[in-house]
N, C-alpha and C. Protein backbone atom coordinates (compact mmCIF):
# COMPACT_ATOMS: atom_id res chain seq x y z
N UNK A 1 39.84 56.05 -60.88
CA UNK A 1 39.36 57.40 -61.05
C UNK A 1 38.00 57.36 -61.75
N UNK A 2 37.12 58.22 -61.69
CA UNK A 2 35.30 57.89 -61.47
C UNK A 2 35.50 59.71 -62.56
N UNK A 3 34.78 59.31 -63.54
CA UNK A 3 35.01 60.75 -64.51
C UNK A 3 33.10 61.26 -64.55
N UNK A 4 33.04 61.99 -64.37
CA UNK A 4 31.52 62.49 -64.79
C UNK A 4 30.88 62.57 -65.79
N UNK A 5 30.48 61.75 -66.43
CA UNK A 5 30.09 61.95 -67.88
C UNK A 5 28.89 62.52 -67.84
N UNK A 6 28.19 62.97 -69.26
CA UNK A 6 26.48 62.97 -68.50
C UNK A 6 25.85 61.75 -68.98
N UNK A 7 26.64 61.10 -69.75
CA UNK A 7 25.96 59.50 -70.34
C UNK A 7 26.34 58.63 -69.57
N UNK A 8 25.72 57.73 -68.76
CA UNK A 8 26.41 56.33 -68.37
C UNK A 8 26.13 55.35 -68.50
N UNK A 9 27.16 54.24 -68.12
CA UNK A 9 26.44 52.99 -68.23
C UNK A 9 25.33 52.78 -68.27
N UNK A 10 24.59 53.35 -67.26
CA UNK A 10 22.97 52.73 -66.51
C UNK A 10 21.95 53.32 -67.60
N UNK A 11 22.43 54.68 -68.26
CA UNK A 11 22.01 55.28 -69.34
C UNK A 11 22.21 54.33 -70.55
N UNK A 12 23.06 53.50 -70.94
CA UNK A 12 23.57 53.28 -72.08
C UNK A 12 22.79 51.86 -71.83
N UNK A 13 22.98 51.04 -71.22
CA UNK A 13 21.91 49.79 -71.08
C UNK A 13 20.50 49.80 -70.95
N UNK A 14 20.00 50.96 -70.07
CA UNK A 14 18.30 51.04 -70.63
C UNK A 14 18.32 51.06 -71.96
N UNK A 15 19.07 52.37 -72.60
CA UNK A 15 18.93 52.33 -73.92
C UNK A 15 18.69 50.99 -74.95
N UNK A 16 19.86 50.60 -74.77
CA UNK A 16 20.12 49.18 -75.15
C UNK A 16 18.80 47.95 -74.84
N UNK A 17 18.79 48.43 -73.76
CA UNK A 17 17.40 47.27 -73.22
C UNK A 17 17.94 45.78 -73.05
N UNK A 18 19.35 46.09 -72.51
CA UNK A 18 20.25 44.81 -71.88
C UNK A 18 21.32 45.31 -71.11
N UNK A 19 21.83 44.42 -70.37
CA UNK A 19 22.99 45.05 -69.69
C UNK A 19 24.33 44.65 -70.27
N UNK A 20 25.49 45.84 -69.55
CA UNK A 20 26.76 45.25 -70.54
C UNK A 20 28.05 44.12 -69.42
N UNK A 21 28.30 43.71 -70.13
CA UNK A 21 29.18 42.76 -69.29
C UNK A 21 30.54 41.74 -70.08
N UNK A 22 31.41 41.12 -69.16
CA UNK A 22 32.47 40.54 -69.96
C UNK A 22 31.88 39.11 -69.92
N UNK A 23 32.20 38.19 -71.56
CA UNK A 23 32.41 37.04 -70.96
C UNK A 23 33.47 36.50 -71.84
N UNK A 24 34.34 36.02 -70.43
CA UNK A 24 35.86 35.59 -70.54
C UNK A 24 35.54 34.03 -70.84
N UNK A 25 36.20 33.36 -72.15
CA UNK A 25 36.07 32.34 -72.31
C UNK A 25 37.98 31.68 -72.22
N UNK A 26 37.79 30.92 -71.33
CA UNK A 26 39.23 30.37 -70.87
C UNK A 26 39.22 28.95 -70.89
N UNK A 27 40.31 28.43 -71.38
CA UNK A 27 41.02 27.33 -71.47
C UNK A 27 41.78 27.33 -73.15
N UNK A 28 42.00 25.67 -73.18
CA UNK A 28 43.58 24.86 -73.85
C UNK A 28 43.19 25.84 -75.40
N UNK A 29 44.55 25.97 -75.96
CA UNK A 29 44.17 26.38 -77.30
C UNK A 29 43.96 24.71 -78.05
N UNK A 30 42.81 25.20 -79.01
CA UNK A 30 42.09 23.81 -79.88
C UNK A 30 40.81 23.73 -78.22
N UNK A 31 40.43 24.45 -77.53
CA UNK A 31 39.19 23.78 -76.42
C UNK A 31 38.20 24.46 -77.03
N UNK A 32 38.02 25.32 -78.14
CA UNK A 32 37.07 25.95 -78.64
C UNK A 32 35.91 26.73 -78.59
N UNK A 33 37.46 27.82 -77.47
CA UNK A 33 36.81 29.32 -77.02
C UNK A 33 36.38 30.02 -78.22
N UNK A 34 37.05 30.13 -79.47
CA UNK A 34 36.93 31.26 -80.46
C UNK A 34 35.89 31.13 -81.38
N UNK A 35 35.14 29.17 -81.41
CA UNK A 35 33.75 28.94 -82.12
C UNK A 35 33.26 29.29 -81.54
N UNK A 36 32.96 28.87 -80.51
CA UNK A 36 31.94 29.08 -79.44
C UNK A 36 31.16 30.78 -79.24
N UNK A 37 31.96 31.23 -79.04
CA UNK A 37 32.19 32.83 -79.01
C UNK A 37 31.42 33.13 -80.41
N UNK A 38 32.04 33.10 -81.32
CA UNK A 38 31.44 33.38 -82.35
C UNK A 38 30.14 32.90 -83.08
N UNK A 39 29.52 31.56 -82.33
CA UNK A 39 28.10 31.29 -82.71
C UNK A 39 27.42 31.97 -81.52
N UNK A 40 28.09 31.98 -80.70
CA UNK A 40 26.82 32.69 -79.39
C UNK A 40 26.94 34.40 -79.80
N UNK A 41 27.94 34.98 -80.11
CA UNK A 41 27.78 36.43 -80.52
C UNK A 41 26.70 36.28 -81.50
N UNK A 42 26.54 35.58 -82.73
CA UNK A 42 25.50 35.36 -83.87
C UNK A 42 24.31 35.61 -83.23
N UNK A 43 24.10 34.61 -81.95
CA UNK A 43 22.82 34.42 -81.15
C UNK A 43 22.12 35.79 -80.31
N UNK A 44 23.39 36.28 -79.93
CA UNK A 44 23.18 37.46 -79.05
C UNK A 44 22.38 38.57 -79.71
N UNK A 45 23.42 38.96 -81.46
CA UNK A 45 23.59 39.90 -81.85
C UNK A 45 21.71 39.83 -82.80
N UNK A 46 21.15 38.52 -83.17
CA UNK A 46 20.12 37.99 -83.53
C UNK A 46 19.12 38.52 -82.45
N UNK A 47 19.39 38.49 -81.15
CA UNK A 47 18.53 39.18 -80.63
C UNK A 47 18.19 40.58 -79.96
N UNK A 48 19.65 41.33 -80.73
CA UNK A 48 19.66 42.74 -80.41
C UNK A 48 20.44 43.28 -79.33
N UNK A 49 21.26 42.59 -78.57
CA UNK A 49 22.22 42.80 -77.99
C UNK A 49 23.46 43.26 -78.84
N UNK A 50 24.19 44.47 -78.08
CA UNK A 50 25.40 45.05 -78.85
C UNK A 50 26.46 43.99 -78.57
N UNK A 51 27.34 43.85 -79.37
CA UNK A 51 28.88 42.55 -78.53
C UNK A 51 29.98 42.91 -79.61
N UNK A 52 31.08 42.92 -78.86
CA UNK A 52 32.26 42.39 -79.40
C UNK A 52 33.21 41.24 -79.10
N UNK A 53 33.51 40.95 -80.19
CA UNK A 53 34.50 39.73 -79.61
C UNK A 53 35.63 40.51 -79.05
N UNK A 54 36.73 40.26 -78.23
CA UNK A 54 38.05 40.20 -78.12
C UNK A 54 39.05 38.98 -78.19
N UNK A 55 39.52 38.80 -79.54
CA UNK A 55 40.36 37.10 -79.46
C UNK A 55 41.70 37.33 -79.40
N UNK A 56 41.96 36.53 -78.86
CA UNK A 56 43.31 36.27 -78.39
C UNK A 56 44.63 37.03 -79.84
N UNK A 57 44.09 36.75 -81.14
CA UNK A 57 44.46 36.30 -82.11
C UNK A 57 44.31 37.79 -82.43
N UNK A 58 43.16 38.32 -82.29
CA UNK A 58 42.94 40.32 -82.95
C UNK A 58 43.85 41.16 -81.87
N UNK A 59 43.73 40.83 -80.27
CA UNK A 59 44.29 40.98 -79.38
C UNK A 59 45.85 41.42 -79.75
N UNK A 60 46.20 39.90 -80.14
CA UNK A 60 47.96 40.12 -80.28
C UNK A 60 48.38 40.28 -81.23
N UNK A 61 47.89 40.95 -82.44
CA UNK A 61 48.45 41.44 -83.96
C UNK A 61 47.77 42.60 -83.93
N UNK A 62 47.64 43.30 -82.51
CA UNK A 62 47.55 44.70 -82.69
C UNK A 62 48.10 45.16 -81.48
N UNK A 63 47.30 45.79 -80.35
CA UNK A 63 47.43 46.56 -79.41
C UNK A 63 48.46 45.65 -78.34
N UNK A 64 48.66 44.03 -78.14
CA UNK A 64 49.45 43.75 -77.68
C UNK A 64 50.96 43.14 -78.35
N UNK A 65 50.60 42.98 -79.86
CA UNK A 65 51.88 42.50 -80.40
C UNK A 65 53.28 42.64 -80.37
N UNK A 66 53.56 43.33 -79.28
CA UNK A 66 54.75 43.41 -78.94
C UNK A 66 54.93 42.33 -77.45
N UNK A 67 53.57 42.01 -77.08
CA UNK A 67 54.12 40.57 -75.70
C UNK A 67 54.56 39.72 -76.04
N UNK A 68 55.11 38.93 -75.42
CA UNK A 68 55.44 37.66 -75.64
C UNK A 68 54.61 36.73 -74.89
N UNK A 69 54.70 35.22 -75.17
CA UNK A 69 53.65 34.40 -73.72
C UNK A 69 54.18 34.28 -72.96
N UNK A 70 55.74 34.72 -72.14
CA UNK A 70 56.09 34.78 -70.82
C UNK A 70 54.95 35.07 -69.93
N UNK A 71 54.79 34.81 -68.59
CA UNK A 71 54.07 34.65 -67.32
C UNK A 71 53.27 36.11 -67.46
N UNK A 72 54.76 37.00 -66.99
CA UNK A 72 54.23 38.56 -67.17
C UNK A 72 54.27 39.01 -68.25
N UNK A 73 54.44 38.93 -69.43
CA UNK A 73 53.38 39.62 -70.65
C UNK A 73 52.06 38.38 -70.58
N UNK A 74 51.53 37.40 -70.38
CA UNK A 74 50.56 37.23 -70.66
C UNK A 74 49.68 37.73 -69.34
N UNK A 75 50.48 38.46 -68.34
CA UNK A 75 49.51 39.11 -67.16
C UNK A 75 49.43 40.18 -67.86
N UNK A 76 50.18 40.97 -68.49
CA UNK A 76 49.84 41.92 -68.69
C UNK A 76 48.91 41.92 -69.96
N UNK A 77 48.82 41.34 -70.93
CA UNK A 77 47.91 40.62 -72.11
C UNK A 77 46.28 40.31 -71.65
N UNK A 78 46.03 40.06 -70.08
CA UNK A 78 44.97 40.14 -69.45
C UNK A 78 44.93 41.23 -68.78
N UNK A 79 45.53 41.95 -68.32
CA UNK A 79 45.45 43.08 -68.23
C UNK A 79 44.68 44.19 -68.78
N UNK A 80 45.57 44.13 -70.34
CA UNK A 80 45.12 45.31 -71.01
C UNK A 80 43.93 44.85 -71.47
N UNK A 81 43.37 43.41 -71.78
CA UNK A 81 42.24 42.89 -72.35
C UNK A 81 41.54 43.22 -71.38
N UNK A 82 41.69 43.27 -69.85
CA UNK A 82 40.67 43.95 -68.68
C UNK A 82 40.47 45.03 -69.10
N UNK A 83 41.04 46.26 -69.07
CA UNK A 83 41.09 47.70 -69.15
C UNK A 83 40.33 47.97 -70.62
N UNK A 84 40.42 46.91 -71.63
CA UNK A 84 39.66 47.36 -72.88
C UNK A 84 38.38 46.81 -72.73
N UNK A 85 37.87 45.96 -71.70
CA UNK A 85 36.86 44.93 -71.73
C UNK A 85 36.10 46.49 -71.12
N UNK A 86 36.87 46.93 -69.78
CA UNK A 86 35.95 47.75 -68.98
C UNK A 86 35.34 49.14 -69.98
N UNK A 87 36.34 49.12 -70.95
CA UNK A 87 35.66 50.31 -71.23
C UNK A 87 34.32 50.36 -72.35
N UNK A 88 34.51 48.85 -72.85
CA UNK A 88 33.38 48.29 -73.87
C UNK A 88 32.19 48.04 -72.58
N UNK A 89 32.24 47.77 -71.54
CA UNK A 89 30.82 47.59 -70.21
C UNK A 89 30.24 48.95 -70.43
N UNK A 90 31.43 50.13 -70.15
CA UNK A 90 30.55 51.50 -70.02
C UNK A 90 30.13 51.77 -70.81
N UNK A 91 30.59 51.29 -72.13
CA UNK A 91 29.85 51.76 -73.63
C UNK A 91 28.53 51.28 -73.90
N UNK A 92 28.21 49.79 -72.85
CA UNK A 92 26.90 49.09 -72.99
C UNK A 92 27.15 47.93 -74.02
N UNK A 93 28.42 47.35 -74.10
CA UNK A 93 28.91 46.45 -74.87
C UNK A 93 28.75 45.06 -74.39
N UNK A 94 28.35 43.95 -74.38
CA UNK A 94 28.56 43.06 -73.93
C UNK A 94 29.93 42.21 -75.09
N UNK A 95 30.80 42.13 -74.11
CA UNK A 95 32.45 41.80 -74.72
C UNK A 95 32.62 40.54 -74.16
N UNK A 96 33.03 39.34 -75.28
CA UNK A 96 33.19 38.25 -75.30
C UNK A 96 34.45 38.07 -75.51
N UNK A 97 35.00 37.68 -74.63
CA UNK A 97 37.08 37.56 -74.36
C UNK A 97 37.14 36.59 -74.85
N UNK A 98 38.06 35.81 -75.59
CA UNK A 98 38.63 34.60 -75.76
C UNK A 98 40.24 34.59 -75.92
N UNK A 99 40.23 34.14 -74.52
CA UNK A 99 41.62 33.89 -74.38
C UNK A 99 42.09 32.38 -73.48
N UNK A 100 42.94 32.34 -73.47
CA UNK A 100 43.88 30.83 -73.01
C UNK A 100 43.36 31.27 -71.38
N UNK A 101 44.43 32.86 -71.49
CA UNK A 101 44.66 32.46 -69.95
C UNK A 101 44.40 31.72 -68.85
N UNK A 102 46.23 31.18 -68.85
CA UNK A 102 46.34 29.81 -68.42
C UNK A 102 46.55 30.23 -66.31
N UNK A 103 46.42 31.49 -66.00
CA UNK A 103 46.70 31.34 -64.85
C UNK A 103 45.34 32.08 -64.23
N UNK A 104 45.42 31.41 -62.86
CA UNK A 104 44.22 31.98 -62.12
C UNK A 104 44.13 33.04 -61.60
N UNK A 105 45.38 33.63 -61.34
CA UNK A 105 45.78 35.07 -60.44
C UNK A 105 45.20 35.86 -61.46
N UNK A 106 45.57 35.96 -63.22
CA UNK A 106 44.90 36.66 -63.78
C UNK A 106 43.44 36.83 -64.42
N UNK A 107 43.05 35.55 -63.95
CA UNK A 107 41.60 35.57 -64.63
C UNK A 107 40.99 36.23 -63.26
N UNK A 108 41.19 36.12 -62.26
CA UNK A 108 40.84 36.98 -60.92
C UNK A 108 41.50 38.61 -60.77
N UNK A 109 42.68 38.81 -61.28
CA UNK A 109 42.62 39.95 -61.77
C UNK A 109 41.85 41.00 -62.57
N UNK A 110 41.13 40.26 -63.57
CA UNK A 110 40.59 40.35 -64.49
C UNK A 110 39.07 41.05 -64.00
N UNK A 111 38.61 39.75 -63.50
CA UNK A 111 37.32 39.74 -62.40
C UNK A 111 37.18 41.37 -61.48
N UNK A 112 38.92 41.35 -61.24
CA UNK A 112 38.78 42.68 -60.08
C UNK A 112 38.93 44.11 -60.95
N UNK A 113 39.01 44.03 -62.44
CA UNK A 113 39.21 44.86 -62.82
C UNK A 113 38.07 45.84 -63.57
N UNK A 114 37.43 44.51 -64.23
CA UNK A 114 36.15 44.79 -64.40
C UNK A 114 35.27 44.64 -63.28
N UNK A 115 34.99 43.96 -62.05
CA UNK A 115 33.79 44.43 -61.30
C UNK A 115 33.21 43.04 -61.31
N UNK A 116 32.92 42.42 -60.37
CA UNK A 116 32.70 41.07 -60.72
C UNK A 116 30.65 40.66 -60.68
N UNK A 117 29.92 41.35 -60.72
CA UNK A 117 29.11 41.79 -61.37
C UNK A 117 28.70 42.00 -62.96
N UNK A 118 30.57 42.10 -63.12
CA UNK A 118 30.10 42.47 -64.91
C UNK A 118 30.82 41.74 -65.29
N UNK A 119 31.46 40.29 -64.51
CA UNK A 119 32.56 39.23 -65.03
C UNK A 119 31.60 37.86 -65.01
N UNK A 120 31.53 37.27 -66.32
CA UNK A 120 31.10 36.04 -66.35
C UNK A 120 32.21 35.38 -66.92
N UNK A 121 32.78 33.92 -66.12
CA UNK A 121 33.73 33.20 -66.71
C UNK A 121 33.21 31.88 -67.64
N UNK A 122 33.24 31.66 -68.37
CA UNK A 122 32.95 30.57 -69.20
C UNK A 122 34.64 29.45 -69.65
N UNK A 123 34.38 28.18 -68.66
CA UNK A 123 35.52 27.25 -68.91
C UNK A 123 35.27 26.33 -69.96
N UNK A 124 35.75 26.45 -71.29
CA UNK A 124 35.85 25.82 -72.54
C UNK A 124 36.98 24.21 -72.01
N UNK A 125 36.20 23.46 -71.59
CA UNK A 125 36.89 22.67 -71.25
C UNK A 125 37.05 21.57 -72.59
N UNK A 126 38.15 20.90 -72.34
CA UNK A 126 38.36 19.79 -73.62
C UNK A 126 39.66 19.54 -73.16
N UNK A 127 39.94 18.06 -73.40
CA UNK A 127 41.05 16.95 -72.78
C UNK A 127 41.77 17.95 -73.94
N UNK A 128 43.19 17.49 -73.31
CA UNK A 128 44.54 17.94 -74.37
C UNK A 128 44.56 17.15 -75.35
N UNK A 129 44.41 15.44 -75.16
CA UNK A 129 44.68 15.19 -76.44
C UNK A 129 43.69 15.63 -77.98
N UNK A 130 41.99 16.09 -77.24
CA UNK A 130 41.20 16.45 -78.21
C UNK A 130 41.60 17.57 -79.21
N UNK A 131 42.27 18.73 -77.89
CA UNK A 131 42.74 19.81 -78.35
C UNK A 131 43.75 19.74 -79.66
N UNK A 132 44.43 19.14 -79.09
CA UNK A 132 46.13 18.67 -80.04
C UNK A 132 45.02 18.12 -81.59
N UNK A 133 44.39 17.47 -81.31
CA UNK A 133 43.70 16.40 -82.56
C UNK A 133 42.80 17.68 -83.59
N UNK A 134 42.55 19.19 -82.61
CA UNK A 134 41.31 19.91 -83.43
C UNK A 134 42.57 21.34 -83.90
N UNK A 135 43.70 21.09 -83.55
CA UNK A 135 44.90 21.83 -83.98
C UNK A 135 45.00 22.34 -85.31
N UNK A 136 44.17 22.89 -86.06
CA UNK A 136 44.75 23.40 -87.05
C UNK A 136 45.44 23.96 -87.80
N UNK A 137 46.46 24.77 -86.48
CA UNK A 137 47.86 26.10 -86.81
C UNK A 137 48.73 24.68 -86.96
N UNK A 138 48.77 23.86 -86.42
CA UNK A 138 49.93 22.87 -85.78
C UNK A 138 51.13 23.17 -84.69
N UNK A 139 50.10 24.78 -83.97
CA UNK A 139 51.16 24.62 -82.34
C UNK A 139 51.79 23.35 -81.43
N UNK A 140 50.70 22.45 -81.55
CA UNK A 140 50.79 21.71 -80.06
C UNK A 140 52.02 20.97 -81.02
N UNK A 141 51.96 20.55 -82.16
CA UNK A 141 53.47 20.08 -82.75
C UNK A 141 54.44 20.41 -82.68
N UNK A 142 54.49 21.64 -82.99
CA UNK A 142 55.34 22.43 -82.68
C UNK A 142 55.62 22.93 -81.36
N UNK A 143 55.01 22.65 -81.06
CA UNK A 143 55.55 22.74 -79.00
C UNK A 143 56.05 21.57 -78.64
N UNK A 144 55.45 20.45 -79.02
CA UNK A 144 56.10 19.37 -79.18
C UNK A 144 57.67 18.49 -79.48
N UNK A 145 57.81 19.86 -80.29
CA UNK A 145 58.62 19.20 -81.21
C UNK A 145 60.17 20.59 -80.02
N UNK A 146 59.76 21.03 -79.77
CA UNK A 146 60.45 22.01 -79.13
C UNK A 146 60.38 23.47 -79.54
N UNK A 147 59.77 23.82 -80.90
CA UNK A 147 59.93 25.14 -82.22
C UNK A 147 59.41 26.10 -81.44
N UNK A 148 58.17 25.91 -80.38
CA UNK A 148 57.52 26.60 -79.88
C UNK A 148 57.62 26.50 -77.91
N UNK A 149 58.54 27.56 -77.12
CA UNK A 149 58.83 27.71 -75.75
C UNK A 149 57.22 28.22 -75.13
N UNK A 150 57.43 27.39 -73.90
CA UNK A 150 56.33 28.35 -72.71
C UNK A 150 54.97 28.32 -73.60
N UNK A 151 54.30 26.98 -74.28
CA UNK A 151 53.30 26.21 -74.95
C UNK A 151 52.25 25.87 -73.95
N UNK A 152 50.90 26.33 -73.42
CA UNK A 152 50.26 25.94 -72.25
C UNK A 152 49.74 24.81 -72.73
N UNK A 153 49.28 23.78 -71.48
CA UNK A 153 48.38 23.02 -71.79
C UNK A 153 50.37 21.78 -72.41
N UNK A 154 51.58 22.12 -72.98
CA UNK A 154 52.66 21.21 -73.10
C UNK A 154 54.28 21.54 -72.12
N UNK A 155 54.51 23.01 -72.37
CA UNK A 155 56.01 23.22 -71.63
C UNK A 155 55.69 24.18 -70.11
N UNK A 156 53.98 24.97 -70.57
CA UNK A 156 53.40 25.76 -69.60
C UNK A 156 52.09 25.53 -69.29
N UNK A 157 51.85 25.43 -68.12
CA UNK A 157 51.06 24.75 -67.13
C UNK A 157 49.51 25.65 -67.67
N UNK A 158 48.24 25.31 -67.70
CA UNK A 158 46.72 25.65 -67.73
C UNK A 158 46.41 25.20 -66.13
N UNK A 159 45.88 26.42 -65.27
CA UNK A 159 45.24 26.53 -64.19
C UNK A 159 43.61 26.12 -64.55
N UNK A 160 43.55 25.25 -64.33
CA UNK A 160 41.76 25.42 -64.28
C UNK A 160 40.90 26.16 -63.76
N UNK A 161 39.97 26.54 -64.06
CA UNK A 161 39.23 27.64 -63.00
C UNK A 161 38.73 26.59 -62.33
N UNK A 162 38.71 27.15 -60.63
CA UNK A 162 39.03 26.84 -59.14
C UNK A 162 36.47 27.12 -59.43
N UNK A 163 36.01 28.01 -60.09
CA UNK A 163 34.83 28.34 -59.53
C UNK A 163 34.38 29.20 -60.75
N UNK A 164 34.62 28.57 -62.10
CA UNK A 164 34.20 29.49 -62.88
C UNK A 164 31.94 29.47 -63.39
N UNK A 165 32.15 30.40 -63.49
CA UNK A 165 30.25 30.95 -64.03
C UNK A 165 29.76 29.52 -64.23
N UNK A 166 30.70 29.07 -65.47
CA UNK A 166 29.61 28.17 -66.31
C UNK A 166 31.09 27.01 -66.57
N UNK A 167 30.88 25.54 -66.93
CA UNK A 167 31.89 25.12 -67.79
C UNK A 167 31.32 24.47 -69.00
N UNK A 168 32.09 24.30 -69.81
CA UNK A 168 31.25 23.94 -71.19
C UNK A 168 32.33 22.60 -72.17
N UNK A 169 31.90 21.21 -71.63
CA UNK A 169 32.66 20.36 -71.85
C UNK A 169 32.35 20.03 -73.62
N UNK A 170 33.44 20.61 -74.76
CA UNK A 170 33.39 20.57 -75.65
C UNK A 170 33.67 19.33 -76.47
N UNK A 171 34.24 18.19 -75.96
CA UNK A 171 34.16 17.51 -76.17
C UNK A 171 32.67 16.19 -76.48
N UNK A 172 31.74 16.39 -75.32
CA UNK A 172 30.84 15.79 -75.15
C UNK A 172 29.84 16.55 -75.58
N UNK A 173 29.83 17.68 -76.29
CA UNK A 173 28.80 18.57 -76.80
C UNK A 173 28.67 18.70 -77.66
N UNK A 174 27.71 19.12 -78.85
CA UNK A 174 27.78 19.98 -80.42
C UNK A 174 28.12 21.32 -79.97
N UNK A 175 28.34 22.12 -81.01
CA UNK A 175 28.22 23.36 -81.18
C UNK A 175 26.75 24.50 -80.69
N UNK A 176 25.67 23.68 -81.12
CA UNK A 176 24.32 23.83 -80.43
C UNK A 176 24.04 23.66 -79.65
N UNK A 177 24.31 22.35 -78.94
CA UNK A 177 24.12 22.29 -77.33
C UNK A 177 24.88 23.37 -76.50
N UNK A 178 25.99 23.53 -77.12
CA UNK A 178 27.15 24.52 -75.98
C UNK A 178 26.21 25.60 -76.15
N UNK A 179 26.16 26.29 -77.30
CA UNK A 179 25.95 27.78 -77.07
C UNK A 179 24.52 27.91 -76.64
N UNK A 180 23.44 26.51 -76.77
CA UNK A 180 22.35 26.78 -75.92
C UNK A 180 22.31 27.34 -74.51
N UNK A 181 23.28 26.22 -74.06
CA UNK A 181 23.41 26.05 -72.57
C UNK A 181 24.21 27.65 -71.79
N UNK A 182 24.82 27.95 -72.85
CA UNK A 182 25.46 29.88 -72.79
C UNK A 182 24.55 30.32 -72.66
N UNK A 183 23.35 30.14 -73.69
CA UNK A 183 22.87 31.28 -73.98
C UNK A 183 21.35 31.29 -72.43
N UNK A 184 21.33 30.24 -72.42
CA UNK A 184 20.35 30.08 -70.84
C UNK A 184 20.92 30.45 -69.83
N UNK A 185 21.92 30.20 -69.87
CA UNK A 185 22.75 31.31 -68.88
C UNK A 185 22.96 32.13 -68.62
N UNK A 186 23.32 32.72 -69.88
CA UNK A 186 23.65 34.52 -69.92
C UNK A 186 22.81 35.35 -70.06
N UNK A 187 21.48 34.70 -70.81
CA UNK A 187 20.56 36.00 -71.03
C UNK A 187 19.75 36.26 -70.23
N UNK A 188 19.59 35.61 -68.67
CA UNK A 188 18.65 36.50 -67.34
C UNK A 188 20.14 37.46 -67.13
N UNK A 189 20.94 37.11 -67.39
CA UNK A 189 22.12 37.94 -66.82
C UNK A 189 22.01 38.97 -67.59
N UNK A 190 21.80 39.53 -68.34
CA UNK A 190 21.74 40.14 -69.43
C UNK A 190 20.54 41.56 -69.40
């Protein structure tokens, strides 16, 4: 449904003097979507671009904390992170997702929800065992160990993206190199 405002997007990004858009940062928990995110927002916000994060972590100790990581609450967990992403685009937000999502149907859901024009995927790639080693909650142990069911990346499967924007091998990178290589990316997009 298409509402008439008299402000819009196209209004709200001249303003801005950038455009608004998602970027979904996906893969293993410990692949280090949620640094990443947060030095390139620094970078963004340094140059006057509006952003919010959305993390997985603010995500589910509020508006979704009642999902669980079953299949379908974490579709629906991308879901509602679509439907909140879209409405931060019309605001002229550029919204930085960080989430796992471990399946492809929903990161393409995602894509179709917001407009794929205003979907940039960013694959936080990093081997499992790096992940497990940069663990600081101590999930992957605890998935390990059994404490923790339906664990991606140990009891539940990580889809790789099939064709994502950008990938960003965290392992073989600094922190500076990654968010350079973001930020050459994203900001003709921008």
């Amino acid at each position: 449904m298409e509402y008439n405002f008299q402000i819009s997007k196209v209004d709200r990004n001249e303003r801005n003097k950038h455009a608004s858009r998602v970027i979904l940062f996906t893969g293993l928990s410990g692949a280090g979507k949620s640094t990443l995110s947060n030095f390139l927002e620094k970078k963004l916000f340094e140059r006057g671009i509006n952003t919010y994060i959305l993390d997985g972590d603010n995500i589910r100790n509020g508006i979704n904390k009642e999902l669980s990581f079953s299949s379908s609450d974490r579709a629906e967990n991308i879901r509602r992170v679509a439907e909140i992403s879209k409405l931060f685009i019309d605001a002229g937000v550029v919204v930085l997702a960080c989430l796992i999502s471990p399946y492809e149907k929903d990161r393409n859901e995602m894509r179709k929800i917001v407009g794929t024009d205003n979907f940039i995927e960013v694959y936080v790639n990093s081997p499992l065992e790096i992940c497990e080693k940069r663990d600081t909650k101590g999930l992957y142990k605890q998935a390990r160990q059994g404490v923790i069911k339906s664990f991606t990346g140990i009891s539940d499967p990580y889809e790789e993206p099939t064709n994502p924007s950008i990938e960003i091998k965290t392992n073989d990178l600094s922190i500076d190199e990654s968010v350079q290589i973001l930020l050459d990316y994203i900001l003709p997009k921008l």
